[in-house]
Protein backbone atom coordinates (compact mmCIF):
# COMPACT_ATOMS: atom_id res chain seq x y z
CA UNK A 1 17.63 54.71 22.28
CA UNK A 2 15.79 57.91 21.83
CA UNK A 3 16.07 59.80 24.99
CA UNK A 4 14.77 63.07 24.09
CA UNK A 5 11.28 60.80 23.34
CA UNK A 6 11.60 59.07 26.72
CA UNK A 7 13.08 61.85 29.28
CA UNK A 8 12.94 64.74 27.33
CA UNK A 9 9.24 64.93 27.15
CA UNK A 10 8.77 63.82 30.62
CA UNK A 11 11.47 66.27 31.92
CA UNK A 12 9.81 69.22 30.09
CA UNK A 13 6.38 67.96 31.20
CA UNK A 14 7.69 68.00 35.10
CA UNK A 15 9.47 71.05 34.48
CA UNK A 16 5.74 72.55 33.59
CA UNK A 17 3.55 70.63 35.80
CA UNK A 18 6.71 71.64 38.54
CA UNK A 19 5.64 75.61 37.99
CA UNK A 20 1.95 75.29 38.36
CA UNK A 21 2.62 73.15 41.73
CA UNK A 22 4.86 75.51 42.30
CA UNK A 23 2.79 78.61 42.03
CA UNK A 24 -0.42 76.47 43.71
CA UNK A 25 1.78 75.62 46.91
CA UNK A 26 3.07 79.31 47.49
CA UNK A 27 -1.01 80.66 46.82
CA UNK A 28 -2.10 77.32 49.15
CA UNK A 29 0.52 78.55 51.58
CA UNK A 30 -0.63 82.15 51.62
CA UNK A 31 -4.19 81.00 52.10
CA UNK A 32 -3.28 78.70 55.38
CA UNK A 33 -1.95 81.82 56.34
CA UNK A 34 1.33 80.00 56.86
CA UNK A 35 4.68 81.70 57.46
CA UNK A 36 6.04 81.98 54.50
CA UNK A 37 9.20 84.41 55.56
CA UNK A 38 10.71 81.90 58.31
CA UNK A 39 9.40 78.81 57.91
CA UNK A 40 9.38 75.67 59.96
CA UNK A 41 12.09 73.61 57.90
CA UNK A 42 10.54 69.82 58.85
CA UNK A 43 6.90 70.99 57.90
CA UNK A 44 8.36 73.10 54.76
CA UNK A 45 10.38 69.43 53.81
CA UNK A 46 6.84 67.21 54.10
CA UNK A 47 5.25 70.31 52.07
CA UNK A 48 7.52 70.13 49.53
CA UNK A 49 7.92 66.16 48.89
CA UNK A 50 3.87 66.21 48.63
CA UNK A 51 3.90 68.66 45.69
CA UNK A 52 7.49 67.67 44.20
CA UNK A 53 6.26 64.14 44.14
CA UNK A 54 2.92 64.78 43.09
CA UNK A 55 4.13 66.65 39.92
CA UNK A 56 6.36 63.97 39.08
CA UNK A 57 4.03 61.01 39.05
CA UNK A 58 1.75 62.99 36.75
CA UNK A 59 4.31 63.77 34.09
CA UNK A 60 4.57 59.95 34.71
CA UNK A 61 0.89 59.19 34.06
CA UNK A 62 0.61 61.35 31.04
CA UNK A 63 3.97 60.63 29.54
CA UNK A 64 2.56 57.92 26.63
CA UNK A 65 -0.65 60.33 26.37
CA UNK A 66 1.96 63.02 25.51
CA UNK A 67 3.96 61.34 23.10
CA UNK A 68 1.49 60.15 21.28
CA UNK A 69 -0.26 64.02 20.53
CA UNK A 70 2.85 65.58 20.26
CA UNK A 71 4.68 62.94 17.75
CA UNK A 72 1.50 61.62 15.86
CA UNK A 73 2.33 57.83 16.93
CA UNK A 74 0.06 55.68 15.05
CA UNK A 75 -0.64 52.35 17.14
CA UNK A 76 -0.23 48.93 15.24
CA UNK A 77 -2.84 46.87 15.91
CA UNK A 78 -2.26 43.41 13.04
CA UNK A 79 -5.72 42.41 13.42
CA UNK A 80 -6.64 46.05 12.18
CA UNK A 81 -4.35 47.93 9.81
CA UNK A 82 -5.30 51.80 8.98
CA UNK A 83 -4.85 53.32 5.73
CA UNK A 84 -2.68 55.53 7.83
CA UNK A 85 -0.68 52.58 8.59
CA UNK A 86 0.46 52.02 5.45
CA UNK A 87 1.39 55.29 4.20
CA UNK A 88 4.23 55.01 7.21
CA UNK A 89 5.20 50.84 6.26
CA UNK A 90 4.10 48.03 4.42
CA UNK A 91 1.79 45.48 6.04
CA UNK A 92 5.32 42.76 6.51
CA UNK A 93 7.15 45.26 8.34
CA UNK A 94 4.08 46.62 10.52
CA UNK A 95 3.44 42.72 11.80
CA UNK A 96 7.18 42.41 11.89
CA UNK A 97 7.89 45.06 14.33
CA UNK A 98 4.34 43.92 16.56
CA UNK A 99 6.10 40.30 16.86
CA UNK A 100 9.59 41.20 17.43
CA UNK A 101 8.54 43.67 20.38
CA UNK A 102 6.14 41.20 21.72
CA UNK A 103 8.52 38.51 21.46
CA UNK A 104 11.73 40.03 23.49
CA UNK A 105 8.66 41.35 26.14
CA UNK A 106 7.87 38.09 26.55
CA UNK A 107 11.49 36.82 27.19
CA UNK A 108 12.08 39.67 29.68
CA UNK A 109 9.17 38.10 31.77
CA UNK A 110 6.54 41.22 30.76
CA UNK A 111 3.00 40.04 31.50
CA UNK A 112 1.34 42.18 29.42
CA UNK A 113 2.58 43.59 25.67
CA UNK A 114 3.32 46.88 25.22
CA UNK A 115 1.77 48.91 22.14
CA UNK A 116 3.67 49.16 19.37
CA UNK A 117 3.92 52.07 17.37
CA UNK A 118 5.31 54.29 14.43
CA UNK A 119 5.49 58.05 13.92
CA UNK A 120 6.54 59.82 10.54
CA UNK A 121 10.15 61.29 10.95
CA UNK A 122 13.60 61.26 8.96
CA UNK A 123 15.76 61.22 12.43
CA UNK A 124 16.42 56.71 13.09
CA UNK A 125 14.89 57.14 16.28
CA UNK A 126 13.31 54.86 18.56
CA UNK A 127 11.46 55.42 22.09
CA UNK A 128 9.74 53.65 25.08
CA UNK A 129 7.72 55.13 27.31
CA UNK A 130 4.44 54.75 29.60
CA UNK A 131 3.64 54.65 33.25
CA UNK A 132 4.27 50.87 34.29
CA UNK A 133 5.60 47.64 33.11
CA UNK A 134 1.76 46.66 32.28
CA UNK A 135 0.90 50.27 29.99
CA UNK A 136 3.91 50.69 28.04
CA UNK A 137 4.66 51.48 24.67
CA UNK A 138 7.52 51.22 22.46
CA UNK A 139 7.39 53.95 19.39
CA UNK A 140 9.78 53.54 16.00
CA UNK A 141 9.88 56.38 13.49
CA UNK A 142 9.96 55.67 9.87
CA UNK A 143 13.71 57.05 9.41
CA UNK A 144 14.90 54.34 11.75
CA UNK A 145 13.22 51.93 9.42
CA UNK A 146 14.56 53.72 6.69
CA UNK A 147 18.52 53.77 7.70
CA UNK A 148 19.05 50.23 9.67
CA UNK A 149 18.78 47.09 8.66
CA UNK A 150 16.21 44.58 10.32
CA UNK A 151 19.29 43.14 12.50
CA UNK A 152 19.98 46.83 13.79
CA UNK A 153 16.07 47.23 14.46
CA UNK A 154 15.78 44.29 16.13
CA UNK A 155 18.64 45.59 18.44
CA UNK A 156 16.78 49.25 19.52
CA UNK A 157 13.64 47.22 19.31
CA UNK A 158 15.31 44.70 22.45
CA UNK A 159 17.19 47.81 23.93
CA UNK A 160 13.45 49.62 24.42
CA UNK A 161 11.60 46.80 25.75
CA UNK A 162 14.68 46.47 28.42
CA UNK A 163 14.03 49.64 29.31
CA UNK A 164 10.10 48.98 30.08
CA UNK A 165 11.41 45.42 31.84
CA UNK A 166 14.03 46.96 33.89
CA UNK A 167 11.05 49.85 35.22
CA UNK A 168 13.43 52.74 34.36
CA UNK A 169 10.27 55.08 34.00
CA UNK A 170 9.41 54.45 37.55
CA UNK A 171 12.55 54.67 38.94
CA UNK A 172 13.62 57.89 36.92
CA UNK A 173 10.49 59.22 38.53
CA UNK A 174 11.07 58.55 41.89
CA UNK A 175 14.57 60.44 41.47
CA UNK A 176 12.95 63.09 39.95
CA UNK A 177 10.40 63.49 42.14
CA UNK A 178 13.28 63.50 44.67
CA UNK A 179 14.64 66.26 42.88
CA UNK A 180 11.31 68.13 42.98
CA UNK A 181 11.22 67.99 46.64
CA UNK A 182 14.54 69.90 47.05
CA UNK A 183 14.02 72.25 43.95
CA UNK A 184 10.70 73.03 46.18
CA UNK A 185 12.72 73.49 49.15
CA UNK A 186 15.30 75.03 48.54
CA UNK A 187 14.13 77.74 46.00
CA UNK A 188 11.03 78.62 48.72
CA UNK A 189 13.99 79.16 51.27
CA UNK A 190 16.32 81.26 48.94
CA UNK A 191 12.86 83.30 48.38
CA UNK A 192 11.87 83.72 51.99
CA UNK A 193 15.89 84.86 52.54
CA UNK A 194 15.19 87.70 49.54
CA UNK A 195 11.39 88.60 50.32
CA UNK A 196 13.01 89.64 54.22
CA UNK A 197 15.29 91.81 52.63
CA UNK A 198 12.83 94.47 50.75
CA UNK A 199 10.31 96.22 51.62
CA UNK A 200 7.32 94.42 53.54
CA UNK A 201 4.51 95.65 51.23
CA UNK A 202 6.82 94.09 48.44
CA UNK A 203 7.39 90.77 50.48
CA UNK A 204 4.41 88.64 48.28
CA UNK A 205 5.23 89.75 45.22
CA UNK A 206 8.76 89.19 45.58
CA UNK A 207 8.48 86.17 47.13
CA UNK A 208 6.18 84.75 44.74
CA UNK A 209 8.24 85.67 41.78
CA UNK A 210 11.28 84.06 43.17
CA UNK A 211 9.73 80.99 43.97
CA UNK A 212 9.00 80.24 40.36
CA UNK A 213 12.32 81.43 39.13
CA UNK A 214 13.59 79.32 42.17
CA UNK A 215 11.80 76.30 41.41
CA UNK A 216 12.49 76.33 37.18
CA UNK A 217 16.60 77.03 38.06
CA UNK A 218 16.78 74.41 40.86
CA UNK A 219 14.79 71.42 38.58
CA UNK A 220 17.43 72.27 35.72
CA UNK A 221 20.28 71.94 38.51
CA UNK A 222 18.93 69.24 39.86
CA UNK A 223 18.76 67.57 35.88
CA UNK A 224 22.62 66.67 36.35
CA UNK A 225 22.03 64.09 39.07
CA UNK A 226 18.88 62.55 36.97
CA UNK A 227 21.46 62.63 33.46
CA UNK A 228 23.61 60.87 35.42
CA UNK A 229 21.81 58.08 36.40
CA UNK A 230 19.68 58.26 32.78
CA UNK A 231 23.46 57.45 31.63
CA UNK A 232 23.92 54.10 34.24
CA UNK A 233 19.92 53.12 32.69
CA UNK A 234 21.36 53.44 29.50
CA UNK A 235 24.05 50.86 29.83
CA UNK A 236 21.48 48.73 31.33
CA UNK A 237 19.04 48.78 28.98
CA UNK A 238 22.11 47.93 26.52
CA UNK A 239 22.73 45.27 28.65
CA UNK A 240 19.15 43.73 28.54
CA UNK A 241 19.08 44.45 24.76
CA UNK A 242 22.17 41.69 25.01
CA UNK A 243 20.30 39.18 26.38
CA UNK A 244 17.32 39.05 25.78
CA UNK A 245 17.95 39.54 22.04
CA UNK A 246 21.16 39.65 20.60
CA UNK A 247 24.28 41.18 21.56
CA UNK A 248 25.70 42.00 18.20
CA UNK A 249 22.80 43.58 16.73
CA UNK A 250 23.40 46.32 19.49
CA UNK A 251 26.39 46.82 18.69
CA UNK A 252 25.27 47.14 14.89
CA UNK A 253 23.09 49.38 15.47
CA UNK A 254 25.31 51.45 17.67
CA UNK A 255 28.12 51.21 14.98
CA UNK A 256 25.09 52.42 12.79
CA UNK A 257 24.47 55.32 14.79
CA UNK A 258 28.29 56.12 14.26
CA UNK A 259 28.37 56.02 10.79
CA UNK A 260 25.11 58.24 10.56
CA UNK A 261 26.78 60.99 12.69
CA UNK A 262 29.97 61.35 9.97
CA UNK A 263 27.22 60.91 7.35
CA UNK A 264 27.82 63.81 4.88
CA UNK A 265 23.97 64.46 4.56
CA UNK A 266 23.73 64.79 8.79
CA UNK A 267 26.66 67.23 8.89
CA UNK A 268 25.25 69.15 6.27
CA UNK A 269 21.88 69.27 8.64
CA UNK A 270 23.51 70.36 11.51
CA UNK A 271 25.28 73.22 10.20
CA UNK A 272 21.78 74.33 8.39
CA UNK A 273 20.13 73.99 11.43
CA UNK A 274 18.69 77.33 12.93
CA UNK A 275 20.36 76.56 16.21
CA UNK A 276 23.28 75.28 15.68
CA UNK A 277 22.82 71.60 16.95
CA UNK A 278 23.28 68.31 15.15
CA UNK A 279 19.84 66.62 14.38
CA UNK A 280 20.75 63.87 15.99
CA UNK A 281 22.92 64.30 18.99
CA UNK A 282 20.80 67.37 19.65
CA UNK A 283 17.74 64.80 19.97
CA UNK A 284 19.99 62.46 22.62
CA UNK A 285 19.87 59.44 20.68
CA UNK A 286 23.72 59.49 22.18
CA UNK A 287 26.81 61.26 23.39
CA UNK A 288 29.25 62.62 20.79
CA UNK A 289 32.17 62.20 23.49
CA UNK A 290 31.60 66.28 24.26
CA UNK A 291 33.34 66.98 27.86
CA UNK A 292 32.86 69.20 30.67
CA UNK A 293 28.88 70.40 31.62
CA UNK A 294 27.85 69.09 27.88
CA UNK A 295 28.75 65.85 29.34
CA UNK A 296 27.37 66.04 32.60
CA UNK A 297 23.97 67.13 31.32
CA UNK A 298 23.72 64.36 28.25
CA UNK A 299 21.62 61.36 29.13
CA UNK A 300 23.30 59.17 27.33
CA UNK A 301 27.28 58.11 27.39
CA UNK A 302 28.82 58.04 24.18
CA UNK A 303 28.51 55.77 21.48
CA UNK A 304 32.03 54.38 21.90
CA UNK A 305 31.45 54.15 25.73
CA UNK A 306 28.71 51.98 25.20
CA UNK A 307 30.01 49.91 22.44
CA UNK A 308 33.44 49.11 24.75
CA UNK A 309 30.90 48.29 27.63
CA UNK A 310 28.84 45.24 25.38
CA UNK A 311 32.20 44.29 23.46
CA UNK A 312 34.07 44.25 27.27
CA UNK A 313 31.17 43.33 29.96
CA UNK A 314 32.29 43.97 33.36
CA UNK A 315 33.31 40.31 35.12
């Protein structure tokens, strides 16, 4: 439900980890004394996937490390309730959400529970993330709670875990480690092409600066082709959310979604906002129905996309 959580923070964490490979192949090329200005395209290919894959399989690794620093998720653990705990929920809802999570993991086949967490925020927001099928977690924030009712939970609660069952974190990473390869490639190609055209004693410096700015413009290009399958994922996991819990609680929560976006309180947020951007569809929970690039580049289709797909399932 809550992409930003979920790709967001491993798309920014690639993006990062994607510059210091970057910056470590070009100074590990320089040091093999390799020729950087013409090189061999096979053996600059097998360079590349070994770096652009590496990076992404780390921002894979760390991913449910780095959402739980950077949103303060507080793991629910029944047997062991922290006073932090219950300044977020009362001790009903806490064991509620544990069992309904563990329940629809278990009816998607998952061998082992993912955690089960909360994080204080007013946005109804809801994530899963983690490196496997087997060290998962599935993150609610205390506005969610706030703003649906337990039938609408219970549908983002099913939605998440289909994400964990269906291994979109895994497969979103081997696409965007696919994507690193050719960011790699492509920008160190584009820089060799510039670095022969000045001066040789400029050469290094100009072809190390354009590798970075070649490798951060080529990731964000290559971020259309991973929206667009984070949008097929996303009817998937609405799809799983279906069946292994109920349909029509997604499609409450959905319509709740909706009705939050025309809410006078949100549209008054968004037009306070210092940049511009509604606090929602600026955090990806969904598509608005915005056209062109917007479109292209939004991970998730729009609520009324989604909505016609569960009411009209493809025969």
């Amino acid at each position: 439900m809550k992409m930003v959580k979920r790709w967001g923070l491993f798309i920014l964490t690639n993006l990062l980890v994607m510059v210091t490979f970057g910056i470590a192949a070009t100074v590990l090329m320089r040091t093999l004394n390799l020729n950087m200005y013409a090189p061999h395209l096979p053996s600059l290919l097998i360079f590349c996937a070994v770096f652009g894959m590496a990076g992404s399989f780390i921002s894979l690794f760390i991913s449910k490390w780095m959402a739980k620093m950077m949103y303060g998720v507080k793991i629910i653990d029944p047997q062991n309730m922290s006073p932090e705990l219950y300044k977020l929920a009362d001790a009903q809802t806490l064991r509620r959400l544990v069992s309904k999570v563990h329940g629809y993991a278990e009816r998607s086949g998952l061998r082992k529970m993912p955690e089960v967490g909360i994080y204080e925020s007013a946005d109804p927001n809801a994530f899963a993330t983690g490196p496997s099928k087997s060290n998962s977690l599935v993150a609610v924030s205390t506005g969610l709670l706030s703003t649906m009712s337990d039938d609408e939970v219970d549908g983002v609660l099913a939605h998440e875990v289909a994400h964990i069952a269906n291994g979109d974190m895994v497969t979103m990473t081997l696409l965007q480690g696919i994507v690193n390869t050719f960011a790699m490639f492509f920008s160190r190609i584009l820089a060799s092409v510039i670095a022969n055209g000045v001066d040789e004693n400029k050469r290094p410096i100009v072809y190390f600066v354009a590798t970075i700015v070649g490798d951060i413009i080529f990731t964000i290009l290559g971020s259309f082709v991973v929206a667009y399958f984070s949008r097929k994922r996303e009817f998937r996991a609405d799809e799983g959310s279906a069946q292994i819990g109920s349909k029509q609680n997604m499609i409450a929560a959905l319509r709740k979604l909706q009705a939050l976006h025309n809410h006078p309180r949100m549209r008054m947020m968004a037009e306070e906002s210092t940049d511009g951007k509604d606090p929602i569809a600026a955090m990806k929970i969904s598509s608005r129905g915005r056209g062109g690039i917007l479109a292209m580049l939004s991970t998730h289709p729009s609520l009324e996309d989604r909505i016609a797909a569960l009411q009209n399932p493809r025969l």
